[in-house]
Protein backbone atom coordinates (compact mmCIF):
# COMPACT_ATOMS: atom_id res chain seq x y z
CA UNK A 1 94.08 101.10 91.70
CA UNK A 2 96.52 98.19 91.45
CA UNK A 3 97.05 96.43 88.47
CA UNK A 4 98.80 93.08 88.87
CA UNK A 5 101.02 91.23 86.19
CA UNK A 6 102.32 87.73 86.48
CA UNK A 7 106.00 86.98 85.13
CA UNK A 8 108.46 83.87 85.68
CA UNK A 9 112.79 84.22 85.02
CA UNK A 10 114.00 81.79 87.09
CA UNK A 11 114.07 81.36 90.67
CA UNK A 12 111.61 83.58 92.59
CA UNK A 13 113.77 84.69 95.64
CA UNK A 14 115.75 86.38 92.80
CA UNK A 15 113.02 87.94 90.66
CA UNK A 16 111.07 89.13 93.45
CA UNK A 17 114.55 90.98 95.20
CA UNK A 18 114.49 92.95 91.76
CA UNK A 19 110.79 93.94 91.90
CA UNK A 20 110.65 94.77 95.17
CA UNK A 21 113.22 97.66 94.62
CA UNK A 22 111.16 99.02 91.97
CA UNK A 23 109.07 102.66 92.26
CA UNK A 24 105.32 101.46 91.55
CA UNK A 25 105.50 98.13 92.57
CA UNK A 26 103.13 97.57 95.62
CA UNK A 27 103.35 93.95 96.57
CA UNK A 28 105.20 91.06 94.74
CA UNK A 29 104.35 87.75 95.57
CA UNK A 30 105.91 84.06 94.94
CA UNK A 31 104.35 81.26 93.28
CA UNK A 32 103.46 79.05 90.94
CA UNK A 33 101.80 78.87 88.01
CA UNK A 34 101.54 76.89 84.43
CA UNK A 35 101.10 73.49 85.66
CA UNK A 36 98.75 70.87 85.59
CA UNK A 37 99.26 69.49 89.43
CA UNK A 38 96.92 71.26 91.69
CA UNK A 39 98.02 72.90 94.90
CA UNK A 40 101.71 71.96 94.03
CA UNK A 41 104.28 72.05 96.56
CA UNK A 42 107.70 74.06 95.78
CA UNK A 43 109.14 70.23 96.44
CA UNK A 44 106.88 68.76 93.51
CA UNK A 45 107.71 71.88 91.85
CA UNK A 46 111.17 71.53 92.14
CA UNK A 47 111.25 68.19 90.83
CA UNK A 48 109.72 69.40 87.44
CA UNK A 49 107.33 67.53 86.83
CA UNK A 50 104.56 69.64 87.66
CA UNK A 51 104.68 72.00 84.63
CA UNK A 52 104.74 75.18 87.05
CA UNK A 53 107.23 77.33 86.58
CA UNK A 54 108.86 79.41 89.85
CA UNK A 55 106.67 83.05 89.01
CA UNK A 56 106.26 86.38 90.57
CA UNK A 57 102.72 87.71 91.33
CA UNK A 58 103.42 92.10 90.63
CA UNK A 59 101.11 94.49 91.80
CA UNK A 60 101.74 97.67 90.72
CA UNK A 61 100.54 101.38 90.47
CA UNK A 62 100.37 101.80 86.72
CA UNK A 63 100.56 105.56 87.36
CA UNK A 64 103.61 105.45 88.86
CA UNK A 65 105.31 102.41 86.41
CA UNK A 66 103.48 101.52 83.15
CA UNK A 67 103.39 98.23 82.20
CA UNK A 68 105.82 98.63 79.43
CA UNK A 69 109.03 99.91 81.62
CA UNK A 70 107.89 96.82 84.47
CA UNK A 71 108.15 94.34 81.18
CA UNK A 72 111.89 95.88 80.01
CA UNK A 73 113.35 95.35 83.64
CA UNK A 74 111.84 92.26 83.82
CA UNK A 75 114.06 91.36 80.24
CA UNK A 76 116.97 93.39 81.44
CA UNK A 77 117.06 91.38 85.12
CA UNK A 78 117.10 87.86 83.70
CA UNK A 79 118.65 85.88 80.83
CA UNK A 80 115.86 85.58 78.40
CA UNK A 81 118.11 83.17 75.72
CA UNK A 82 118.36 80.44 78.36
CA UNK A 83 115.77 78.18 77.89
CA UNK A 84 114.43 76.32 80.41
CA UNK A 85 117.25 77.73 82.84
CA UNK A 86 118.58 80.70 84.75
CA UNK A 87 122.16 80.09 85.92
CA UNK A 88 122.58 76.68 87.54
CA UNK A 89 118.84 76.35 88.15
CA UNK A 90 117.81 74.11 85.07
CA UNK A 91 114.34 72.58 84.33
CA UNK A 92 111.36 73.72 82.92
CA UNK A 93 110.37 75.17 86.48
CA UNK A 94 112.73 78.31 85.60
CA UNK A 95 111.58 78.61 82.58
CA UNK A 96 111.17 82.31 80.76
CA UNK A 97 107.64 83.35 81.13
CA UNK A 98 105.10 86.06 80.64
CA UNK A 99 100.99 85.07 81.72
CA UNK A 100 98.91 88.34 80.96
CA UNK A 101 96.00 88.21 82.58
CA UNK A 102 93.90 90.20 79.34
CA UNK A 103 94.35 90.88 76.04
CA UNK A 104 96.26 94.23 76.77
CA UNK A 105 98.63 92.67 78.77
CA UNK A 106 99.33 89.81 76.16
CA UNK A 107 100.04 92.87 73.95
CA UNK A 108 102.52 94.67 75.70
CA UNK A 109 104.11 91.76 76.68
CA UNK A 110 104.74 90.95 72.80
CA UNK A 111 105.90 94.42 72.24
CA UNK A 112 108.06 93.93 75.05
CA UNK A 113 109.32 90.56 74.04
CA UNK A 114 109.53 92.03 70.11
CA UNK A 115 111.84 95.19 72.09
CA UNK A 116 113.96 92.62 74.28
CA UNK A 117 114.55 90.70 70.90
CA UNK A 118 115.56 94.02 68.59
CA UNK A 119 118.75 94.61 71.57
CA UNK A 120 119.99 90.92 72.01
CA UNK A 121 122.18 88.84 68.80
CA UNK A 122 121.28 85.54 70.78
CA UNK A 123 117.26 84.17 70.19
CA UNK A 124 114.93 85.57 73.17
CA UNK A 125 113.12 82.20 74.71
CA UNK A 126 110.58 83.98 76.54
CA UNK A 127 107.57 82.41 76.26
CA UNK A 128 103.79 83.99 76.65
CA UNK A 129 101.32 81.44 77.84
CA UNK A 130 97.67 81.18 78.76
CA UNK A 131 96.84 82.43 82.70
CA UNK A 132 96.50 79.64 84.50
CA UNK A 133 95.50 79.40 88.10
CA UNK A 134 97.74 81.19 90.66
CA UNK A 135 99.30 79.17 93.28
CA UNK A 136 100.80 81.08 96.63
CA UNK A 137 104.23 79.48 97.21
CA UNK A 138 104.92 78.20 101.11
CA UNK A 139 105.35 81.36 103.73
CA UNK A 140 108.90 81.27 103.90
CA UNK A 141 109.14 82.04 100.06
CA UNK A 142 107.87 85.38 100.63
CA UNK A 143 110.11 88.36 101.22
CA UNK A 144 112.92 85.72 100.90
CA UNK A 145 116.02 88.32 100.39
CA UNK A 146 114.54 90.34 103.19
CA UNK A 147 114.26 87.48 105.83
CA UNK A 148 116.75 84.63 104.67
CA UNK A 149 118.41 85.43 101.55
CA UNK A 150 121.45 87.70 102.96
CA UNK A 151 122.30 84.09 104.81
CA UNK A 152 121.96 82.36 101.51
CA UNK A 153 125.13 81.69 99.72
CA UNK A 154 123.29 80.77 95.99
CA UNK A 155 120.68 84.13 96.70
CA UNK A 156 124.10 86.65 97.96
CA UNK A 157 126.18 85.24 94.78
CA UNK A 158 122.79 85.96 92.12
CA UNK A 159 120.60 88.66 93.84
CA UNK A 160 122.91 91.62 93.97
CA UNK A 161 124.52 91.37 90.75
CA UNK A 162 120.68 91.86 89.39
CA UNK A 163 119.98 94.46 92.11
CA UNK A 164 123.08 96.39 90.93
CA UNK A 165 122.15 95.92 86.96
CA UNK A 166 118.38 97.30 88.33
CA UNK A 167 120.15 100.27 90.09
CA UNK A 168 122.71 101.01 87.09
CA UNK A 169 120.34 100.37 83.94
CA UNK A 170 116.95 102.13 85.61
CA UNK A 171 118.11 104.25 88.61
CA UNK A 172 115.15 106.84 88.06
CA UNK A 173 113.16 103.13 88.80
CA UNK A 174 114.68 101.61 92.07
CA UNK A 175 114.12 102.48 94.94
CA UNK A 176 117.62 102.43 96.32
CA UNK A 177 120.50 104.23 95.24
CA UNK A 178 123.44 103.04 92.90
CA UNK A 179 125.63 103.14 95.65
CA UNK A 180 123.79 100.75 98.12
């Protein structure tokens, strides 16, 4: 059975690179979500005035990656003191956030936050917040790194550096090798 969490750090090429070299993760898709505009656009959403933030949709085997190990890459692969940032992308849209979908999730996303917080001297910004509804992002945000990222000079200067801290920090994790 697939379980499914939804997370935002930052831009969503770049988060869903990361998850999609994880063992356990089954699909990961790109969206948007915490907004108030309905059926937003990722050009109204880049503008930042929609109240979405750029978020990956993670389905995942919970037999073969608990919850709690998906939540510490997801703080070890992103900043979690900037707020309302990651890198040069600024605005609320890249904001830091977690939206469980129960009351389990909100829980293990707190203990994950609360675990994130005990290893960092700077203030974790992560936010939780209520599970709104789910918006699919355009076509050609999917599988970005896979089809157009490599030819992207912002996604080859961010992606790899969190690919290589995925493949260093949680090898028995990815699915590729330190070396690659």
């Amino acid at each position: 059975m697939t379980d499914y969490v939804t997370l935002a750090g930052g831009c969503f090429w770049c988060t869903e690179a990361v998850f999609k070299d994880v063992i356990g993760v089954e699909s990961v898709e790109s969206g948007y979500i915490g907004g108030q505009t309905t059926n937003p656009t990722y050009k109204e959403v880049c503008g930042g005035n929609t109240g979405h933030a750029e978020a990956i949709r993670i389905g995942f085997d919970a037999e073969q990656l608990d919850i709690d190990n998906l939540l510490d890459i997801f703080f070890a692969t992103h900043d979690p003191t900037q707020l309302n940032r990651q890198g040069n992308d600024v605005g609320t849209q890249y904001r830091s956030a977690m939206f469980p979908a129960d009351e389990a999730q909100r829980e293990a996303m707190q203990a994950a936050l609360d675990r994130a917080q005990a290893g960092s001297d700077k203030p974790i910004v992560t936010t939780i917040e209520p599970m709104t509804t789910w918006y699919e992002a355009e076509g050609y945000h999917q599988d970005y790194w896979e089809t157009s990222g490599r030819s992207n000079p912002y996604c080859m200067a961010v992606i790899p550096p969190k690919l290589q801290k995925l493949r260093k920090s949680f090898a028995a994790r990815s699915k590729t090798s330190v070396d690659a």
